[in-house]
C-alpha atoms as a PDB file:
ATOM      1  CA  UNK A   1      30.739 181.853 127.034  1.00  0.00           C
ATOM      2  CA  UNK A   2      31.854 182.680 123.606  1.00  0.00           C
ATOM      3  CA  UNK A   3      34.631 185.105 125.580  1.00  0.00           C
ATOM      4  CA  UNK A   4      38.141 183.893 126.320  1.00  0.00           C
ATOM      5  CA  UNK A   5      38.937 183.870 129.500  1.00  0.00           C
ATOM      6  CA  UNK A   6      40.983 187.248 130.576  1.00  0.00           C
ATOM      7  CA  UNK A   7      38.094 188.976 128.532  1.00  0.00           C
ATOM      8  CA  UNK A   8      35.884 187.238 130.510  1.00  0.00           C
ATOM      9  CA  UNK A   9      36.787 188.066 133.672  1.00  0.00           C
ATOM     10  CA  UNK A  10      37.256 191.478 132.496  1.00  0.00           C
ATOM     11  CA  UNK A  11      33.809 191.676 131.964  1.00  0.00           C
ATOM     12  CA  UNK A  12      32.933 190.460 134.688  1.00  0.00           C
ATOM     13  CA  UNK A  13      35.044 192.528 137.324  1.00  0.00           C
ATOM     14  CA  UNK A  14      31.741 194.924 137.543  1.00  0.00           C
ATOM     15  CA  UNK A  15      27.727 195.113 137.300  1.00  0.00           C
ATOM     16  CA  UNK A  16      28.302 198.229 134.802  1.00  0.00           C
ATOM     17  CA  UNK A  17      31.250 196.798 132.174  1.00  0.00           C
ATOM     18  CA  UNK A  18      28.793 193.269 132.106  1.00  0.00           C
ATOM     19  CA  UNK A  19      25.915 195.822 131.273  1.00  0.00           C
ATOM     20  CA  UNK A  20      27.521 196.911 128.257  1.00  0.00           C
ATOM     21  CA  UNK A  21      28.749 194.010 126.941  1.00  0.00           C
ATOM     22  CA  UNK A  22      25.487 192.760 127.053  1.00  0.00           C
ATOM     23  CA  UNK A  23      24.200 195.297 125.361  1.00  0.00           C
ATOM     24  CA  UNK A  24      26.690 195.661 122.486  1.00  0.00           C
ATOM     25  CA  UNK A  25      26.180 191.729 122.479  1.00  0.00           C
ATOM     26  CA  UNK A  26      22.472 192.037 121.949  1.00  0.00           C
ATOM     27  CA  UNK A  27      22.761 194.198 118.496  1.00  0.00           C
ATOM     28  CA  UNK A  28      21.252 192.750 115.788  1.00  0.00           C
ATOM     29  CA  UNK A  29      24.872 193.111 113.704  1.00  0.00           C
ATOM     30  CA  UNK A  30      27.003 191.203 116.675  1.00  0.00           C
ATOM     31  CA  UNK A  31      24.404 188.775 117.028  1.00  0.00           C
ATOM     32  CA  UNK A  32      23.472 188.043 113.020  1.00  0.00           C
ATOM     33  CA  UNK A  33      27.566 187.645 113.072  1.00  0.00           C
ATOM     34  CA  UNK A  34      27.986 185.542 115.835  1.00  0.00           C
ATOM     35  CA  UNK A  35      25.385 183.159 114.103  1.00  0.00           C
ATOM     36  CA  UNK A  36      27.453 183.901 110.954  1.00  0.00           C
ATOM     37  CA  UNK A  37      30.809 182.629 112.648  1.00  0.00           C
ATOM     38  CA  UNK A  38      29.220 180.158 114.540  1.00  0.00           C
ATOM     39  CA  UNK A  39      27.655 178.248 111.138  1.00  0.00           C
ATOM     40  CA  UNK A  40      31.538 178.797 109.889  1.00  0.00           C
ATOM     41  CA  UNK A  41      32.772 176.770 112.159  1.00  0.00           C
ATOM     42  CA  UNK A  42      30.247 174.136 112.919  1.00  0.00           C
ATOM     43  CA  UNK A  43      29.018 174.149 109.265  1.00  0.00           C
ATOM     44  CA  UNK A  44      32.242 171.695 108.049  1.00  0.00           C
ATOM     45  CA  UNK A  45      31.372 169.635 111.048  1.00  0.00           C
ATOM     46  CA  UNK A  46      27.801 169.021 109.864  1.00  0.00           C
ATOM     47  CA  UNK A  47      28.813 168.206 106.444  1.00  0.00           C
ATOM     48  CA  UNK A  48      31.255 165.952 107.555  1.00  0.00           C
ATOM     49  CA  UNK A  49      28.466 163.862 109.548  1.00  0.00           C
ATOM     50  CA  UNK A  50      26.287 164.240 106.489  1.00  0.00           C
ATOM     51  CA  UNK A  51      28.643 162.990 104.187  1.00  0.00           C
ATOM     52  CA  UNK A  52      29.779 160.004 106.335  1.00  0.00           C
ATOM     53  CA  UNK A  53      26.161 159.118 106.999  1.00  0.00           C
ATOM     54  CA  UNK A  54      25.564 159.058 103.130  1.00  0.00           C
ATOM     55  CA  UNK A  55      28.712 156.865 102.529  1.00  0.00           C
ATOM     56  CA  UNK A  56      27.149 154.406 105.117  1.00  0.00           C
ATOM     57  CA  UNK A  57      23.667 154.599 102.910  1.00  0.00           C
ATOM     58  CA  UNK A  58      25.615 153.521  99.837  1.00  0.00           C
ATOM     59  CA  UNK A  59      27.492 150.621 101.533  1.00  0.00           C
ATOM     60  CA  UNK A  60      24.312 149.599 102.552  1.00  0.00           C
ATOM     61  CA  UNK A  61      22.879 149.131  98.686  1.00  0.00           C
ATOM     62  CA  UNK A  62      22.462 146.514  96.910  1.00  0.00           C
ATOM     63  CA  UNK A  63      22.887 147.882  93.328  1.00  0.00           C
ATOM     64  CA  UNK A  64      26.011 147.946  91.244  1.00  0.00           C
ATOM     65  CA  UNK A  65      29.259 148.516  93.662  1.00  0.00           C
ATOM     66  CA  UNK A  66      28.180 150.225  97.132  1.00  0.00           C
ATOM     67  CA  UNK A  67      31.683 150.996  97.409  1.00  0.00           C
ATOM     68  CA  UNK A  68      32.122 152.459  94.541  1.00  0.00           C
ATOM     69  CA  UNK A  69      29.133 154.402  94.988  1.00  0.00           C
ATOM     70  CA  UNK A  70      30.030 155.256  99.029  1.00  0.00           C
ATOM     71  CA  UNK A  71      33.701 156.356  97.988  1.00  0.00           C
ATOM     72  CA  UNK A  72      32.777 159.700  96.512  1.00  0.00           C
ATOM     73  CA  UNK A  73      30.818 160.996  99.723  1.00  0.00           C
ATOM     74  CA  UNK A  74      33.993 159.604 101.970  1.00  0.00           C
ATOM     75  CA  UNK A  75      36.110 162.126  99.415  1.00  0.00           C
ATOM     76  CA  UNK A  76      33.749 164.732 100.189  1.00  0.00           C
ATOM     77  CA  UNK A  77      33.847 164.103 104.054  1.00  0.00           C
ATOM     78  CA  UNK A  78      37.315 164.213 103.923  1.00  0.00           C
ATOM     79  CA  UNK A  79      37.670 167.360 102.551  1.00  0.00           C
ATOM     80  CA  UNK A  80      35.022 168.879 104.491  1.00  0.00           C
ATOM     81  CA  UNK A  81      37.238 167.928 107.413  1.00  0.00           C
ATOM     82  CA  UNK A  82      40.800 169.684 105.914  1.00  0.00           C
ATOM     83  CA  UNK A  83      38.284 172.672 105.685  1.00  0.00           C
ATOM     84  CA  UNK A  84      37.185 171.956 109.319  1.00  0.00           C
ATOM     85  CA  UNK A  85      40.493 172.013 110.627  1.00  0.00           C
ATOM     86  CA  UNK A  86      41.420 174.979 108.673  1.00  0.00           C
ATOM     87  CA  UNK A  87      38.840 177.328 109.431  1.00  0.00           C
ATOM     88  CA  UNK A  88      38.374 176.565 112.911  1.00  0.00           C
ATOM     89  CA  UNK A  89      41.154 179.135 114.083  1.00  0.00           C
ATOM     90  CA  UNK A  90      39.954 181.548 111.703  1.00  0.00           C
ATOM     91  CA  UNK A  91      36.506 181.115 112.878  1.00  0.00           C
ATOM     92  CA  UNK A  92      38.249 181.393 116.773  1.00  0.00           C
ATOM     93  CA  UNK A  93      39.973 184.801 115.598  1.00  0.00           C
ATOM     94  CA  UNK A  94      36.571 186.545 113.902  1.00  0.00           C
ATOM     95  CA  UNK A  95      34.882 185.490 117.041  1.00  0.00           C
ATOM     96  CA  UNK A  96      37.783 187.201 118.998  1.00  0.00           C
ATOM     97  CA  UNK A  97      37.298 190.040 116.496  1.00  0.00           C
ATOM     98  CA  UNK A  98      33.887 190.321 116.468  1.00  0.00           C
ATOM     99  CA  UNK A  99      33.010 190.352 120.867  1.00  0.00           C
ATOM    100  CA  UNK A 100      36.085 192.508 121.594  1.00  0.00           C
ATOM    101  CA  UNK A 101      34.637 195.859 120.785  1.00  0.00           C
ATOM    102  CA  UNK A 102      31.975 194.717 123.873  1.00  0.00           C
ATOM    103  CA  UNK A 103      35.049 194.375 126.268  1.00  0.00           C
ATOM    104  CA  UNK A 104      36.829 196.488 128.535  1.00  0.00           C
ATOM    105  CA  UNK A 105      39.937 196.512 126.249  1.00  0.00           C
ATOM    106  CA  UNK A 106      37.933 197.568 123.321  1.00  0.00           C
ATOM    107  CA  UNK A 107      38.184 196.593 119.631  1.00  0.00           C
ATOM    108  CA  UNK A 108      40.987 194.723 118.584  1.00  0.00           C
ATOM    109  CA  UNK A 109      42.632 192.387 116.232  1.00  0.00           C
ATOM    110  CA  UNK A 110      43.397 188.761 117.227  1.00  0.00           C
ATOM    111  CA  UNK A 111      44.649 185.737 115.313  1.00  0.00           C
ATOM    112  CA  UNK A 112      44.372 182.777 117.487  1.00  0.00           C
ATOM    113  CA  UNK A 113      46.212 179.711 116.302  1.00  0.00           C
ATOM    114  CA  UNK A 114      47.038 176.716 118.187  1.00  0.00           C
ATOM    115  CA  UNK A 115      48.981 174.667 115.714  1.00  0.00           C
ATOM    116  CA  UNK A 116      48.355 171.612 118.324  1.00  0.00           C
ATOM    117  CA  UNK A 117      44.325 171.278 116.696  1.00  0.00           C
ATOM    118  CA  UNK A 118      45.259 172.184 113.223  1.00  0.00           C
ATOM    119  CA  UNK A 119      47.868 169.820 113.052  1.00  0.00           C
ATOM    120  CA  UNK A 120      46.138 167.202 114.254  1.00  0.00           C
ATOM    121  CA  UNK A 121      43.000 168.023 112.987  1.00  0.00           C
ATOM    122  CA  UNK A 122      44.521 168.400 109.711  1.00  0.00           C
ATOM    123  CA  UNK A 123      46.932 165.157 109.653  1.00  0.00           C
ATOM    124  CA  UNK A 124      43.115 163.224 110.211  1.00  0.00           C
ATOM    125  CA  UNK A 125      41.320 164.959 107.158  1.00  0.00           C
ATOM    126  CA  UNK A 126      44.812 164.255 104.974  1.00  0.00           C
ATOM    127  CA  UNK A 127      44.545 161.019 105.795  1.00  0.00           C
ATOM    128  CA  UNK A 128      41.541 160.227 105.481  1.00  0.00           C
ATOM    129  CA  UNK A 129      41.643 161.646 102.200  1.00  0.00           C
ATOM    130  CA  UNK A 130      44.541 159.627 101.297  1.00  0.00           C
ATOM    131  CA  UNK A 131      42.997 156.725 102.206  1.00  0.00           C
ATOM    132  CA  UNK A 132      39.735 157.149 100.090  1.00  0.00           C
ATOM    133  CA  UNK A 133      42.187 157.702  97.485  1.00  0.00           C
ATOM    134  CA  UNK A 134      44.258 154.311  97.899  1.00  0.00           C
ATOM    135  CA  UNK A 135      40.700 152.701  97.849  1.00  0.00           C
ATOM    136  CA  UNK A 136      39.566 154.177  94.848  1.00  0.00           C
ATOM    137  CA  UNK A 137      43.145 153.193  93.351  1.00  0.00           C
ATOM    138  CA  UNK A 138      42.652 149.647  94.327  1.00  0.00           C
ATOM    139  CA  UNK A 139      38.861 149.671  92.832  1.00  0.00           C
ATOM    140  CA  UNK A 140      40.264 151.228  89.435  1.00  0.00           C
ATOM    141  CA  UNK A 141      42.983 148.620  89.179  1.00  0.00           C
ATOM    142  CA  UNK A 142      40.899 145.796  90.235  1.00  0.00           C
ATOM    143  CA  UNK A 143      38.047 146.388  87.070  1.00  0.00           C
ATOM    144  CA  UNK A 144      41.364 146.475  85.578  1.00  0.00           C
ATOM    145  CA  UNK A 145      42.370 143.764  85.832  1.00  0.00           C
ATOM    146  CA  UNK A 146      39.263 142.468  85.504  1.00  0.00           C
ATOM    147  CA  UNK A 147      39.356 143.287  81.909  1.00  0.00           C
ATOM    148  CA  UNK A 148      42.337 142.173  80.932  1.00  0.00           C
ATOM    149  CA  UNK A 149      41.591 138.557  82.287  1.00  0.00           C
END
């Protein structure tokens, strides 16, 4: 599953090429770094949900300012998703990287990019980022004011 698909069905065109990929798969190196690449890509991911979850906690207090207190987590999330979307194709490529030895083809170097998901991905954790910051403007300039009147 973690193939693409003319690798795939490379692999799969006989009993004995599916044999050895399965075996070079089942190393303890290729497998420790598929776990490695894996937690590269989905690790962001997680953080993100983490950090969301904990802005959500603060807005949900009852001491001080709970957005004041949420706003620095959202920051967080939002940077943990401009990491997200940029190490998603490099996690894509190393993965490439990493199986292709086990194929047909044999080792090789791949960069897959697919500007489509960064950019969007991207444009999402700018501006949510951007957003946190207007807030966090606003907050600054409203205590502010408060001072002055």
């Amino acid at each position: 599953m973690l193939l693409e698909e003319e690798a795939m069905k490379a692999v799969q065109a006989s009993p004995a090429t599916e044999r050895r990929f399965d075996a070079y798969a089942a190393r303890p190196l290729v497998r420790a770094g598929i776990a490695g690449v894996t937690a590269l890509d989905d690790g962001p991911f997680a953080l993100i949900l983490l950090c969301v979850g904990l802005a959500l906690r603060r807005l949900g207090g009852k001491d001080g300012e709970p957005l004041a207190a949420a706003l620095p987590w959202l920051r967080r999330a939002a940077l943990m998703a401009v990491i997200w979307a940029i190490g998603r194709p490099v996690s894509d490529s190393l993965m490439v990287m990493l199986l292709s030895p086990g194929t047909p083809e044999g080792g090789q170097w791949a960069i897959t990019i697919d500007l489509l998901d960064i950019g969007s991905a991207l444009m999402l954790g700018i501006a949510a980022f951007a957003t946190v910051w207007a807030i966090e403007a606003g907050l600054k300039a409203q205590r502010d004011l408060d001072r002055f009147v």
